[in-house]
C-alpha atoms as a PDB file:
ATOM      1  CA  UNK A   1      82.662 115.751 152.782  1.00  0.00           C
ATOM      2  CA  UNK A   2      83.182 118.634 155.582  1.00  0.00           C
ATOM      3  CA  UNK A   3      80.174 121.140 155.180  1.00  0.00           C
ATOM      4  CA  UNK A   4      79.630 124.470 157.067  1.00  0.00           C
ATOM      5  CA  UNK A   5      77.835 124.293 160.550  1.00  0.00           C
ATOM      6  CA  UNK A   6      74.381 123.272 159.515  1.00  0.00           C
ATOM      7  CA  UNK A   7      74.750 121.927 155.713  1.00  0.00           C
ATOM      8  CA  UNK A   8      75.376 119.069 154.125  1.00  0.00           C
ATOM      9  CA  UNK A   9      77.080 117.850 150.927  1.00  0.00           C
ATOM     10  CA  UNK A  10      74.522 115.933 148.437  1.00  0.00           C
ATOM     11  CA  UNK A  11      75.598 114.231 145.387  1.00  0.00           C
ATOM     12  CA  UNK A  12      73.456 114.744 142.351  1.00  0.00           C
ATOM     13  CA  UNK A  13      73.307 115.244 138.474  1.00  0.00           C
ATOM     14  CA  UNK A  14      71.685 118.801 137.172  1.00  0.00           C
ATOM     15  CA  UNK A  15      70.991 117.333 133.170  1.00  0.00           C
ATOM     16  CA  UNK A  16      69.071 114.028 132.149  1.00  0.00           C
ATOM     17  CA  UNK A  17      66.885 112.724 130.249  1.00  0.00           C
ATOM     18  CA  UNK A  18      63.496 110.367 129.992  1.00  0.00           C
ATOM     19  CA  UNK A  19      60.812 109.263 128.002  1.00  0.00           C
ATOM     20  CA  UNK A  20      59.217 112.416 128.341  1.00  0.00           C
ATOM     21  CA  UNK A  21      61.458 113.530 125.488  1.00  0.00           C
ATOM     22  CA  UNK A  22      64.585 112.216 123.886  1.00  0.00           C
ATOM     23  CA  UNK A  23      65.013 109.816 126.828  1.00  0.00           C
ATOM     24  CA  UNK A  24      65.003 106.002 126.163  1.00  0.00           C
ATOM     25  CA  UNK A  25      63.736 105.056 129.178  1.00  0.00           C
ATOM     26  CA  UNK A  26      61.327 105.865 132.273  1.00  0.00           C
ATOM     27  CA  UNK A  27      61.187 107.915 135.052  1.00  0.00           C
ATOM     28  CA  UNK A  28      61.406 105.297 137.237  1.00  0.00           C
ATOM     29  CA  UNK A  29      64.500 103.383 135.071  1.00  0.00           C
ATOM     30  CA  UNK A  30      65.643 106.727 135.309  1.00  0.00           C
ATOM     31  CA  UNK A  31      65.702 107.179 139.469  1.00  0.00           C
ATOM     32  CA  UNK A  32      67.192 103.853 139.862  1.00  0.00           C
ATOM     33  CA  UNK A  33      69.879 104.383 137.627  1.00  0.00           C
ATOM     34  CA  UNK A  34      70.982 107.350 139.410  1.00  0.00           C
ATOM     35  CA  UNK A  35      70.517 106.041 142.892  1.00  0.00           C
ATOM     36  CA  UNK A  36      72.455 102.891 142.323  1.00  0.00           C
ATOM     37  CA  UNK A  37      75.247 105.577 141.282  1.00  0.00           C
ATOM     38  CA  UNK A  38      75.002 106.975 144.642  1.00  0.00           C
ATOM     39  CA  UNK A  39      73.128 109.854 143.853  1.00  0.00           C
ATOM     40  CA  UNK A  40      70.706 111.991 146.432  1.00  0.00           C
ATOM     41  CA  UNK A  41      68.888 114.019 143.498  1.00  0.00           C
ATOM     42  CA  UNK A  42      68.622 114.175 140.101  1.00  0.00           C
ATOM     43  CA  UNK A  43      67.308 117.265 137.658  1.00  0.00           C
ATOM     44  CA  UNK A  44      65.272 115.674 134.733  1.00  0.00           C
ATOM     45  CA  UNK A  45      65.559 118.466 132.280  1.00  0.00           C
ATOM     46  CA  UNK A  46      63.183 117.416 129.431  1.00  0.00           C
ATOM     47  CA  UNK A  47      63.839 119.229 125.829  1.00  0.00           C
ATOM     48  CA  UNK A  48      61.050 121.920 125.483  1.00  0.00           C
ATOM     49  CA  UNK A  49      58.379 120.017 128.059  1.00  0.00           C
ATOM     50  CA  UNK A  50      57.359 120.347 131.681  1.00  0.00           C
ATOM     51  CA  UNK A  51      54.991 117.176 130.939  1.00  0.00           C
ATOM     52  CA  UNK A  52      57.477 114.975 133.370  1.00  0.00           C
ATOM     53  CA  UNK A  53      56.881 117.282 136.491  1.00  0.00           C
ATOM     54  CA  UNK A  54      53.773 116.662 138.084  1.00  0.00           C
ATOM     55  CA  UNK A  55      55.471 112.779 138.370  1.00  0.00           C
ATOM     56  CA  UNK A  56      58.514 113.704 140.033  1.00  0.00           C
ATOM     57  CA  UNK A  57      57.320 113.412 143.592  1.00  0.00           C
ATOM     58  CA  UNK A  58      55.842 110.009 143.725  1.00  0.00           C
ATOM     59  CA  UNK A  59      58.736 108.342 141.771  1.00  0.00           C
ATOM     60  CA  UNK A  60      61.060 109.942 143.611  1.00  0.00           C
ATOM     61  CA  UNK A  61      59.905 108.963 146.788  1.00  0.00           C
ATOM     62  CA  UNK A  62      59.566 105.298 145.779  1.00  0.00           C
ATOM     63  CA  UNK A  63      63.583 105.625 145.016  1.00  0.00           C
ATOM     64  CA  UNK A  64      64.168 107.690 148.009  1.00  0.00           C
ATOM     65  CA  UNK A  65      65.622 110.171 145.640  1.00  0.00           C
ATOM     66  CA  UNK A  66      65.006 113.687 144.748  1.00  0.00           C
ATOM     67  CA  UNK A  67      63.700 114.623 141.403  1.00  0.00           C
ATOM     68  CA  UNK A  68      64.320 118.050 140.569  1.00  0.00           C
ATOM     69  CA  UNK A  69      61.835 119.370 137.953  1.00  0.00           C
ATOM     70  CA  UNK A  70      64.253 121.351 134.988  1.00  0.00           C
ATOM     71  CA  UNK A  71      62.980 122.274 131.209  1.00  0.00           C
ATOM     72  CA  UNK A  72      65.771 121.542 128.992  1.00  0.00           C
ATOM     73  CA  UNK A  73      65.146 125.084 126.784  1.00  0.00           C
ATOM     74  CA  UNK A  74      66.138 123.644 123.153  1.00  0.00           C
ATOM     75  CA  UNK A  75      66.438 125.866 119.889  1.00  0.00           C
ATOM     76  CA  UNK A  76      68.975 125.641 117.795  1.00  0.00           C
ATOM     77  CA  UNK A  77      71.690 127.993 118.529  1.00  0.00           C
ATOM     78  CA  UNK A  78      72.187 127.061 122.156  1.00  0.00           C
ATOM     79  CA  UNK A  79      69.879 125.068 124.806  1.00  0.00           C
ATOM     80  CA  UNK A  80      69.974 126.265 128.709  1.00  0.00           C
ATOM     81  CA  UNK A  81      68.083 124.616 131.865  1.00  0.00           C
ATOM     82  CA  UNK A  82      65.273 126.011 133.486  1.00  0.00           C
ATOM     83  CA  UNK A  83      65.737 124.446 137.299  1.00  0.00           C
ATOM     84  CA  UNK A  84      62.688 124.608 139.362  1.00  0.00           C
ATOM     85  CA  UNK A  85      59.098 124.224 139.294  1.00  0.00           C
ATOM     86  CA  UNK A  86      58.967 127.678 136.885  1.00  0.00           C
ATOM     87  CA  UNK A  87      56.276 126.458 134.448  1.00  0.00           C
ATOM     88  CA  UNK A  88      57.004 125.962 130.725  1.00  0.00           C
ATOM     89  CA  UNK A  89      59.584 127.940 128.804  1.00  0.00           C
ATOM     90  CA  UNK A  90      58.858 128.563 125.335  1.00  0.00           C
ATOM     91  CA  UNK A  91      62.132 128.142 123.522  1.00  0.00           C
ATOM     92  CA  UNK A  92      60.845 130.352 120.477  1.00  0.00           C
ATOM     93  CA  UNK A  93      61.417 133.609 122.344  1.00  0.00           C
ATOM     94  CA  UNK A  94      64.825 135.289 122.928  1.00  0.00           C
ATOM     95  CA  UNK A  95      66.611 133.640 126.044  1.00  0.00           C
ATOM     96  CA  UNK A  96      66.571 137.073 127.816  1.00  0.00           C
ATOM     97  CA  UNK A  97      62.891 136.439 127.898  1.00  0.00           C
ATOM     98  CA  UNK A  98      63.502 132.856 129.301  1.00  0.00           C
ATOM     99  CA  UNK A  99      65.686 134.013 131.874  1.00  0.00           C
ATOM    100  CA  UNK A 100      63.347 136.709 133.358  1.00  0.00           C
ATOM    101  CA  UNK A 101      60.351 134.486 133.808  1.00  0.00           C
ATOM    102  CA  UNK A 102      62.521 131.864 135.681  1.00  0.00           C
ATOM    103  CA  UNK A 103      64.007 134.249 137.982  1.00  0.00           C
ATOM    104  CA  UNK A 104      60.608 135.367 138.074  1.00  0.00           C
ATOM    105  CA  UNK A 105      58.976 132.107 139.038  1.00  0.00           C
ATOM    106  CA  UNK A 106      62.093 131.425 141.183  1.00  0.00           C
ATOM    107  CA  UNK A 107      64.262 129.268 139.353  1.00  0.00           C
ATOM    108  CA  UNK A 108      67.819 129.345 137.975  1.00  0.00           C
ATOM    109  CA  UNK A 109      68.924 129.426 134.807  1.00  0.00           C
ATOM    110  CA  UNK A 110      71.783 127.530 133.600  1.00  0.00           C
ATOM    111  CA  UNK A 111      73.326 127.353 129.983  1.00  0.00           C
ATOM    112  CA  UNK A 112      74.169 124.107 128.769  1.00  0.00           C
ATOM    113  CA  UNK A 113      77.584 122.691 127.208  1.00  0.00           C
ATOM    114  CA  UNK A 114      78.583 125.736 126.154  1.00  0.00           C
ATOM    115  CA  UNK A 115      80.893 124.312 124.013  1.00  0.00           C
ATOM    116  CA  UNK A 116      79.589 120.704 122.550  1.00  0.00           C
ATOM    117  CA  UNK A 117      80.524 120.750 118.965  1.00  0.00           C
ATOM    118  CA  UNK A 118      76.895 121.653 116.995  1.00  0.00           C
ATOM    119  CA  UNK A 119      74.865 121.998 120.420  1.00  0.00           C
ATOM    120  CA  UNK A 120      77.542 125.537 121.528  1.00  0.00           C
ATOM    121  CA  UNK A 121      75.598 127.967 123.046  1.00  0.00           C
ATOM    122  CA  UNK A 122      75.544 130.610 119.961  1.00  0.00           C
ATOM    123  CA  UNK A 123      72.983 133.381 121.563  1.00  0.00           C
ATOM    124  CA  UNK A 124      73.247 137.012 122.898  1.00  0.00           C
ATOM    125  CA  UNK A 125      71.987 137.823 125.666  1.00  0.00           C
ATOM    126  CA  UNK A 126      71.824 141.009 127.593  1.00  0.00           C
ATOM    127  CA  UNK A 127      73.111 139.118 131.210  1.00  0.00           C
ATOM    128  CA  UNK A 128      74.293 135.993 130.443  1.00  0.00           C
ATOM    129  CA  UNK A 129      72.156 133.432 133.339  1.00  0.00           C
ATOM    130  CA  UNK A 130      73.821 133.022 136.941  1.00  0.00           C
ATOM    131  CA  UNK A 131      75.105 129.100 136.411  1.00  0.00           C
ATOM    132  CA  UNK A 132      76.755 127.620 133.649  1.00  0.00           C
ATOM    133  CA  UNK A 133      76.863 123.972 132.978  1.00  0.00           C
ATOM    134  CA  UNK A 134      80.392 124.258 132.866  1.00  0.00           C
ATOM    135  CA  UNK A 135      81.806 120.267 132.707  1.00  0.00           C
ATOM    136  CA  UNK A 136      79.308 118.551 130.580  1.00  0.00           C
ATOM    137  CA  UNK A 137      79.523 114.696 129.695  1.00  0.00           C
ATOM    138  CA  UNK A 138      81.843 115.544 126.763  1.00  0.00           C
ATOM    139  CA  UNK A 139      84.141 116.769 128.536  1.00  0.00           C
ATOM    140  CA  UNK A 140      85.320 113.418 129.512  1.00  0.00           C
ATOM    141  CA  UNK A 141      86.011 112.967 125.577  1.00  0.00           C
ATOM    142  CA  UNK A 142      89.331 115.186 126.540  1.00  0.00           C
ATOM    143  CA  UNK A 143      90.056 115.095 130.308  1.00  0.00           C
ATOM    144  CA  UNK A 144      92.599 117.394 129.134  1.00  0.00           C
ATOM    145  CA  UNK A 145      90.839 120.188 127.511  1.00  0.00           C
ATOM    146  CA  UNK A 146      91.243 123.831 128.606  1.00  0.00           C
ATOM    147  CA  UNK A 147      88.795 125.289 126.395  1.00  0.00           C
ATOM    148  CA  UNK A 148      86.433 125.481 129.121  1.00  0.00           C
ATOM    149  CA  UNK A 149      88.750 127.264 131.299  1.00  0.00           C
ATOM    150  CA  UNK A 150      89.091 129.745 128.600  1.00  0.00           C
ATOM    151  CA  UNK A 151      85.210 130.396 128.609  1.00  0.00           C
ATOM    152  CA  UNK A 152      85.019 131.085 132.160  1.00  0.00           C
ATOM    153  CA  UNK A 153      87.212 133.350 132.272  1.00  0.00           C
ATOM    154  CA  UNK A 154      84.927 135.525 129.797  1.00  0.00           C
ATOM    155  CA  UNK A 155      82.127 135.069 132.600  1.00  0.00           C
ATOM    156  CA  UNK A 156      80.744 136.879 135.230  1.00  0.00           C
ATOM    157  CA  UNK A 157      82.781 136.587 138.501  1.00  0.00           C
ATOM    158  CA  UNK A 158      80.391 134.323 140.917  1.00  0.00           C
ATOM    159  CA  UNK A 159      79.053 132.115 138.414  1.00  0.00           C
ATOM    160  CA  UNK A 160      77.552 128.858 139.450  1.00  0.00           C
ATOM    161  CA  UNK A 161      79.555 126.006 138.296  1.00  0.00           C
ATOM    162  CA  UNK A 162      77.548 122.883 138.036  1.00  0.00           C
ATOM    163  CA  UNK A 163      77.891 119.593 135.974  1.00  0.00           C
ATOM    164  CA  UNK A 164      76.007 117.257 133.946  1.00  0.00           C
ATOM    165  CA  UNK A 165      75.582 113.654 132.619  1.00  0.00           C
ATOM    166  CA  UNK A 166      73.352 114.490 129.611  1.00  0.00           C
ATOM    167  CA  UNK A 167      71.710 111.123 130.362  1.00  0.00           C
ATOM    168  CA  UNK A 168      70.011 109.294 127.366  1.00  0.00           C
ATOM    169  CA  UNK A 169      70.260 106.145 126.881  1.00  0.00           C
ATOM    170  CA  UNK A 170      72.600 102.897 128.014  1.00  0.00           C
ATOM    171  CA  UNK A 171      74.484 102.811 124.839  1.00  0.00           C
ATOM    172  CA  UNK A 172      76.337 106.025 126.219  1.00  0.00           C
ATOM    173  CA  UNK A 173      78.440 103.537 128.199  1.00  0.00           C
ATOM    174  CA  UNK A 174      77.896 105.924 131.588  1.00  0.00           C
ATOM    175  CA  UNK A 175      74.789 106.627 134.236  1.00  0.00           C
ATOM    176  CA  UNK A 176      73.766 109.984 135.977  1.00  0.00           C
ATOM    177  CA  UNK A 177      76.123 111.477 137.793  1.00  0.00           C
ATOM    178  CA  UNK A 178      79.101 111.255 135.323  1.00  0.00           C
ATOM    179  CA  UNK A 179      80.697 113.553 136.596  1.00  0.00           C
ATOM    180  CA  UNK A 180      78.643 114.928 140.138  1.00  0.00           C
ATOM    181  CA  UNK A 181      78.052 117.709 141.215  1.00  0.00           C
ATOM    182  CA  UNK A 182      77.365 118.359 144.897  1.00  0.00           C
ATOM    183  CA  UNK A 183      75.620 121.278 146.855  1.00  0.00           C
ATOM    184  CA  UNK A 184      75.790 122.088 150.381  1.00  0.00           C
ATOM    185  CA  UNK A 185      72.243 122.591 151.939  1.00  0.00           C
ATOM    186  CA  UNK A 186      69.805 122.058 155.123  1.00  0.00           C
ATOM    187  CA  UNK A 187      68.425 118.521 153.642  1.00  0.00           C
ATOM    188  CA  UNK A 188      67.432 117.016 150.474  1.00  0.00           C
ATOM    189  CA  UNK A 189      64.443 119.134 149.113  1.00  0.00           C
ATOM    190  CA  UNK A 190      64.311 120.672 146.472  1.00  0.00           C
ATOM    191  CA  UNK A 191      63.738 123.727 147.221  1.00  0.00           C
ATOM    192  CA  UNK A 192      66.858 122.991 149.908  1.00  0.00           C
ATOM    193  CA  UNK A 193      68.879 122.176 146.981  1.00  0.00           C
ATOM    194  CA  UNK A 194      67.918 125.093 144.545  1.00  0.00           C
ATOM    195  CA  UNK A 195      68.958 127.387 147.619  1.00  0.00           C
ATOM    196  CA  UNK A 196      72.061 125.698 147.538  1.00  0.00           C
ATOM    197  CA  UNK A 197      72.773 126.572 143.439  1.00  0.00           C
ATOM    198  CA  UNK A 198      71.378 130.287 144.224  1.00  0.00           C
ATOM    199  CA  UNK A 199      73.913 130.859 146.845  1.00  0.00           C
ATOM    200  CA  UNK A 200      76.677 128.991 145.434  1.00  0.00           C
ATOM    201  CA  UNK A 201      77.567 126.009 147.056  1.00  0.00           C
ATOM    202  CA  UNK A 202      78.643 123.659 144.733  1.00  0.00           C
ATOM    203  CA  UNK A 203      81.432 121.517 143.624  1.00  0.00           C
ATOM    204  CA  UNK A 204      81.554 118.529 140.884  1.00  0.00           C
ATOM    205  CA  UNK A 205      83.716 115.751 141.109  1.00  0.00           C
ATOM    206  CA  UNK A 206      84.863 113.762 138.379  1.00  0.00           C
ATOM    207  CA  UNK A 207      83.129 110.550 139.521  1.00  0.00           C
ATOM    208  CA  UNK A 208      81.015 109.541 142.905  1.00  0.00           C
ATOM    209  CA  UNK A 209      82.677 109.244 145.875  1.00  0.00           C
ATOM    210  CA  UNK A 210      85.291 107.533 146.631  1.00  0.00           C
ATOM    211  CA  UNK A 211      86.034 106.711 143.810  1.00  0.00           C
ATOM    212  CA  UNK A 212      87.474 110.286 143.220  1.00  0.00           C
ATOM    213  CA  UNK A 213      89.098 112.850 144.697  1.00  0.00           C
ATOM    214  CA  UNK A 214      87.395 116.276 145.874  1.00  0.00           C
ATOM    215  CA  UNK A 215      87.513 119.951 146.140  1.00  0.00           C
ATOM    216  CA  UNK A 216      85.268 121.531 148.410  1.00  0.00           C
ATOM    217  CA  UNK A 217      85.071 124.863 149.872  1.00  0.00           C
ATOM    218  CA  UNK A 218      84.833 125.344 154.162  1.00  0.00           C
ATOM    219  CA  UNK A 219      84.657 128.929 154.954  1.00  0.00           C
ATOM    220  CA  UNK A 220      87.848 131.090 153.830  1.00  0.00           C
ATOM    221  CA  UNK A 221      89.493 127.531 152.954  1.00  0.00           C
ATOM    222  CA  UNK A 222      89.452 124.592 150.553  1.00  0.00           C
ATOM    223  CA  UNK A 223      89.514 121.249 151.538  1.00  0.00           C
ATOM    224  CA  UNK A 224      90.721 118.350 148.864  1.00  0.00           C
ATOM    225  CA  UNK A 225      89.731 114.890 149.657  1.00  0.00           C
ATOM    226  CA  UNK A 226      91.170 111.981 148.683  1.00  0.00           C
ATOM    227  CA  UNK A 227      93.623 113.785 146.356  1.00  0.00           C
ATOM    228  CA  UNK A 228      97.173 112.911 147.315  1.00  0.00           C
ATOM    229  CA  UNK A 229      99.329 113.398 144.597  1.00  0.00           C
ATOM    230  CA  UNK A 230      97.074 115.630 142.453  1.00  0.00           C
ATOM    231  CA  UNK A 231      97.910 119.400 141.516  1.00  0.00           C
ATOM    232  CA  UNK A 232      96.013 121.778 142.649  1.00  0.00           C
ATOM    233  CA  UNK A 233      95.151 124.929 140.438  1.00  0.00           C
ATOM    234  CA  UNK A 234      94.228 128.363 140.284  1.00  0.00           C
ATOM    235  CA  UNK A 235      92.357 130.078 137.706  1.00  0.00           C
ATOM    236  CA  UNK A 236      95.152 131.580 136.295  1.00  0.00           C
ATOM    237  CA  UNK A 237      96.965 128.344 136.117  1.00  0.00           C
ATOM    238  CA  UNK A 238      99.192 128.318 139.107  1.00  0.00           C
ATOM    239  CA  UNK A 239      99.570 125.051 140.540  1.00  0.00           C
ATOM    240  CA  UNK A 240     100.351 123.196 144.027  1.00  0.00           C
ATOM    241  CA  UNK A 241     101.279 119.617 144.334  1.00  0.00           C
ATOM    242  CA  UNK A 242      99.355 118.234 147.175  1.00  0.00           C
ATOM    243  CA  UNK A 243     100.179 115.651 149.723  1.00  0.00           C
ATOM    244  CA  UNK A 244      98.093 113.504 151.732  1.00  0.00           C
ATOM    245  CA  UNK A 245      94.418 112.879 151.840  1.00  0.00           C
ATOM    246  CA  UNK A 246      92.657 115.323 153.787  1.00  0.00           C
ATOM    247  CA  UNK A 247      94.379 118.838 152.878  1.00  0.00           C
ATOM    248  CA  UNK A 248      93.300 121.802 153.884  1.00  0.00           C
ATOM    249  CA  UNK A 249      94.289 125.374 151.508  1.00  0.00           C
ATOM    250  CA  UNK A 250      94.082 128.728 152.452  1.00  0.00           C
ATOM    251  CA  UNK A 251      92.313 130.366 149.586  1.00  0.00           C
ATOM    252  CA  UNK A 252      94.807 132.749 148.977  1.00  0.00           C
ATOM    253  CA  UNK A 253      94.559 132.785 145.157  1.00  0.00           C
ATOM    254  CA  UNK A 254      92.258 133.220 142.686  1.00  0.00           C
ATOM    255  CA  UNK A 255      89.058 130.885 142.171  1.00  0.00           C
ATOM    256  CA  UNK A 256      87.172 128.817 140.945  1.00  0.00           C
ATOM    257  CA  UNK A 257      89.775 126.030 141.845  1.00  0.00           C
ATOM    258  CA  UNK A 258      90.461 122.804 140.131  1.00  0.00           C
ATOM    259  CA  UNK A 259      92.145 119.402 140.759  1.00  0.00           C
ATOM    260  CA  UNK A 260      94.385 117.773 138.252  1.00  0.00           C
ATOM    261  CA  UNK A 261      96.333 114.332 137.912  1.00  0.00           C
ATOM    262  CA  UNK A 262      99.699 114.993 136.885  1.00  0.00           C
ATOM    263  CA  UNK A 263      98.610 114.102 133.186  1.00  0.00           C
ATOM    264  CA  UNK A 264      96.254 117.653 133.338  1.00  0.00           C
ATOM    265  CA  UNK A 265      93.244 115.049 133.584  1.00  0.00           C
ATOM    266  CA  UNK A 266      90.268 117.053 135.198  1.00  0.00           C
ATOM    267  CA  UNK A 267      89.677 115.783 138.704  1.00  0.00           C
ATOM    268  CA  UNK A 268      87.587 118.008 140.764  1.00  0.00           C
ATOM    269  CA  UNK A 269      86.212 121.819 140.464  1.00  0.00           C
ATOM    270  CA  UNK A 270      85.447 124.702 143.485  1.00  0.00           C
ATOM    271  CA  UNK A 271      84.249 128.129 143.098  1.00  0.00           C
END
């Protein structure tokens, strides 16, 4: 994918799960799983534990894959990530407090499918977190949903859009990185990659590469990918049929951006 002068795009999943909680299988099962999907990190975001951090590191490195510490915060009216090495978040106190000691420790935090049938997010906060885990797995349930279209547009301007698999278990029928979401940094770290989410730089794609088209943003432009014959939209709706496979777009209306077979199946999504 074309990256500013000095970044790169890396492919990764920001929601999954081990044996560390709800998980069915290992850290390690885990890594391999999401490198055989083409994956360069991968956030394990255990519910209401940090116990899976201090591994992270060596398994990783035995995958040559990045393992991104995350807390999966988990009460029941509405769960949110904790990404980065920010210590454990106790899920009993209001998520106001949980986003002031990650920013605190230096993390970001991100509120999970928003809208999943009993799992919404339900809370009030006083700021609602910088990043929003805006296509979640079940999104692929309806391809054609524009619920969560309606939801952004009730957030912040700026938001950080990133994606997540969820990961459990293989009875889901999918691995990490359905869909992926990418982020432009210096190299692989993770403290690269968090950089990357705190200034923005993200995009998700519907599947890995190639295997899908996608929408990423190069300066005052957008570049689509692989995405002849899709639509490309607006968050106000307006559309553009696109032709060809590299196409370059002024970004002359109104992100985040979006790419759409001409059923309305979600394809791609830039800020």
């Amino acid at each position: 994918l074309p990256a500013p002068p000095g970044l790169h795009w890396y492919a990764g999943d920001f929601h999954a799960h081990s044996t560390h909680s709800d998980g069915e299988q290992s850290l390690s099962e885990l890594a391999a799983l999401a490198t055989g999907n083409g994956l360069d990190f991968l956030a394990v975001t255990e519910h209401n534990t940090v116990s899976h951090v201090p591994h992270l590191p060596r398994v990783g490195a035995r995958h040559d894959i990045t393992l991104l510490p995350g807390q999966e915060v988990t009460p029941s009216a509405g769960h949110a990530n904790a990404l980065g090495d920010v210590g454990w978040v106790d899920f009993r106190r209001h998520p106001d407090h949980w986003l002031e000691q990650v920013e605190a420790d230096g993390g970001i935090l991100s509120i999970n499918h928003p809208l999943q049938e009993d799992h919404a997010w339900q809370h009030r906060m006083r700021r609602l977190p910088p990043a929003l885990e805006l296509w979640h797995v079940s999104w692929f349930l309806e391809p054609t949903a524009t619920a969560p279209w309606t939801l952004l547009s009730r957030w912040p301007e700026g938001t950080i859009l990133l994606g997540g698999s969820d990961y459990h278990h293989p009875r889901h029928g999918y691995v990490p990185g359905t869909p992926v979401t990418w982020v432009a940094a210096e190299d692989r770290s993770a403290e690269a990659l968090l950089e990357g989410v705190r200034a923005g730089r993200t995009a998700i794609t519907r599947l890995p590469l190639p295997q899908a088209p996608a929408l990423v943003r190069l300066g005052d432009q957008l570049v689509a990918v692989d995405a002849d014959a899709a639509v490309l939209r607006d968050a106000v709706g307006r559309g553009r049929l696109l032709h060809g496979d590299r196409v370059v777009i002024d970004d002359r209306w109104q992100g985040p951006y979006r790419l759409e077979a001409a059923d309305g199946t979600l394809l791609a999504i830039s800020p």
